[in-house]
Protein backbone atom coordinates (compact mmCIF):
# COMPACT_ATOMS: atom_id res chain seq x y z
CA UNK A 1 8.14 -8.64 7.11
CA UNK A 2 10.16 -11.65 8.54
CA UNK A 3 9.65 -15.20 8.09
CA UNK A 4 8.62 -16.97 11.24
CA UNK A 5 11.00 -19.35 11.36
CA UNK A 6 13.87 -17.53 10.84
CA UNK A 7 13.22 -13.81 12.16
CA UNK A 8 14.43 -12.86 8.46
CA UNK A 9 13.64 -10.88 6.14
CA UNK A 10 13.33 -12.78 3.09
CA UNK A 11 13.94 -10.13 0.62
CA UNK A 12 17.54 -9.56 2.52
CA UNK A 13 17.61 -13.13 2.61
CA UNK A 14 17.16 -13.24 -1.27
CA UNK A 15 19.87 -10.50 -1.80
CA UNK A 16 22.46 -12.19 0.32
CA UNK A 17 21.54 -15.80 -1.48
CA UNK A 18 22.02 -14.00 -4.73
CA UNK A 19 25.49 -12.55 -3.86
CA UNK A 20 26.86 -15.69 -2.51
CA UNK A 21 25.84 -18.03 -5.58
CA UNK A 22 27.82 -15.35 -7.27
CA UNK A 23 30.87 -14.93 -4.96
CA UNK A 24 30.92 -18.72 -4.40
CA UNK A 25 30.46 -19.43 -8.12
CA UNK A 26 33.61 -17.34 -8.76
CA UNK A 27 35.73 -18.27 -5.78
CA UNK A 28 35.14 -21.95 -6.71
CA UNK A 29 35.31 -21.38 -10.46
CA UNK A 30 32.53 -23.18 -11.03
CA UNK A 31 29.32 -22.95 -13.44
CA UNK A 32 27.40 -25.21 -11.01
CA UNK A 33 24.00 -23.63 -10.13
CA UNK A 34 24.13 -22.53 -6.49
CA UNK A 35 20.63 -22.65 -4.63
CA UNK A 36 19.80 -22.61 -0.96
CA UNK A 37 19.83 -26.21 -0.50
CA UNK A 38 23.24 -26.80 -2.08
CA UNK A 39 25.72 -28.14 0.49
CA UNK A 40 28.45 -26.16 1.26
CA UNK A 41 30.79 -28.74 2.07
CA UNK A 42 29.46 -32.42 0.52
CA UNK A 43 28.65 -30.68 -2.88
CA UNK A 44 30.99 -27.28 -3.11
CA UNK A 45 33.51 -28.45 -0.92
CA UNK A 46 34.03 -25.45 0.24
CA UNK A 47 37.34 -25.14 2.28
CA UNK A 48 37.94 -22.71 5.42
CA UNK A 49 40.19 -20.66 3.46
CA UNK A 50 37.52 -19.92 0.79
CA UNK A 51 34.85 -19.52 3.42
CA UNK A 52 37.19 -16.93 4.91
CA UNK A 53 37.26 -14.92 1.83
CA UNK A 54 33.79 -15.15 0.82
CA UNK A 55 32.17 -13.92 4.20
CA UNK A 56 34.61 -10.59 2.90
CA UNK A 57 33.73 -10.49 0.04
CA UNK A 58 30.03 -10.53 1.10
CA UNK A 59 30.69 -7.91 3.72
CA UNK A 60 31.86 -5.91 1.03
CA UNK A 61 29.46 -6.10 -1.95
CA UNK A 62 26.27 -5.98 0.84
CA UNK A 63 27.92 -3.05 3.15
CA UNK A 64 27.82 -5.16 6.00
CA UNK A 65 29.44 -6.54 9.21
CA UNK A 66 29.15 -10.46 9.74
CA UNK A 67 29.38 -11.41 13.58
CA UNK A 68 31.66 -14.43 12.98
CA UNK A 69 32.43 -14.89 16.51
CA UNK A 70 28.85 -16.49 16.43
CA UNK A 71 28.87 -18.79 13.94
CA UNK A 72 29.34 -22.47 14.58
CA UNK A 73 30.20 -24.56 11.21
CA UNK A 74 28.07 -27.14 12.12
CA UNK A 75 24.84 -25.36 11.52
CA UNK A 76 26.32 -24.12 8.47
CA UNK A 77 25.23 -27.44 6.38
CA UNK A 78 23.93 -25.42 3.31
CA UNK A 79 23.71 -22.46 1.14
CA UNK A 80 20.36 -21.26 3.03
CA UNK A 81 21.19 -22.56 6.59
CA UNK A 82 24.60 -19.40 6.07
CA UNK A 83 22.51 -16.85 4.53
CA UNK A 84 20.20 -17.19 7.29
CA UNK A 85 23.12 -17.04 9.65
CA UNK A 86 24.29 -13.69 7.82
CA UNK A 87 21.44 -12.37 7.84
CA UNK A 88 20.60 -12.34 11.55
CA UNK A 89 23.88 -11.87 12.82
CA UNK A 90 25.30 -8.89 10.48
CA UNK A 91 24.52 -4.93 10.77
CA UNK A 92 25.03 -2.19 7.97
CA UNK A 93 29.09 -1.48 7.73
């Protein structure tokens, strides 16, 4: 089942949320709680760099391939708004 909005499903979406408050939490080395709404840049500050390596190190612990080529930064405002993005614009690795 997807969500209408999105075209997602939001158990995937759950399971890539999950896996980035963890990869972000250790890439930043931070003990802030990491939800959907949390602001990539304003409140992680989250540099392109970092991004970089996190959309690996997602690829890697979820099996997947991340189209990059389609992603525009400014979309990218939170947490949710990329796991969306990941979500419809990966397939299995």
């Amino acid at each position: 089942m997807s969500t209408p909005e999105t075209g997602t499903d939001p158990a995937v979406r759950q399971q890539v949320l999950d896996t980035m408050a963890t990869v972000l939490g250790r890439l930043l080395e931070t003990d802030q709680v990491i939800t959907a709404d949390t602001q990539v840049m304003e409140e992680l500050g989250l540099s392109s760099t970092l991004g970089l390596e996190m959309l690996l190190e997602l690829e890697e612990a979820l099996a997947i391939q991340i189209d990059v080529e389609l992603m525009d930064p400014v979309d990218m405002k939170t947490v949710g708004d990329l796991a969306t993005f990941i979500v419809g614009h990966s397939r299995p690795d």
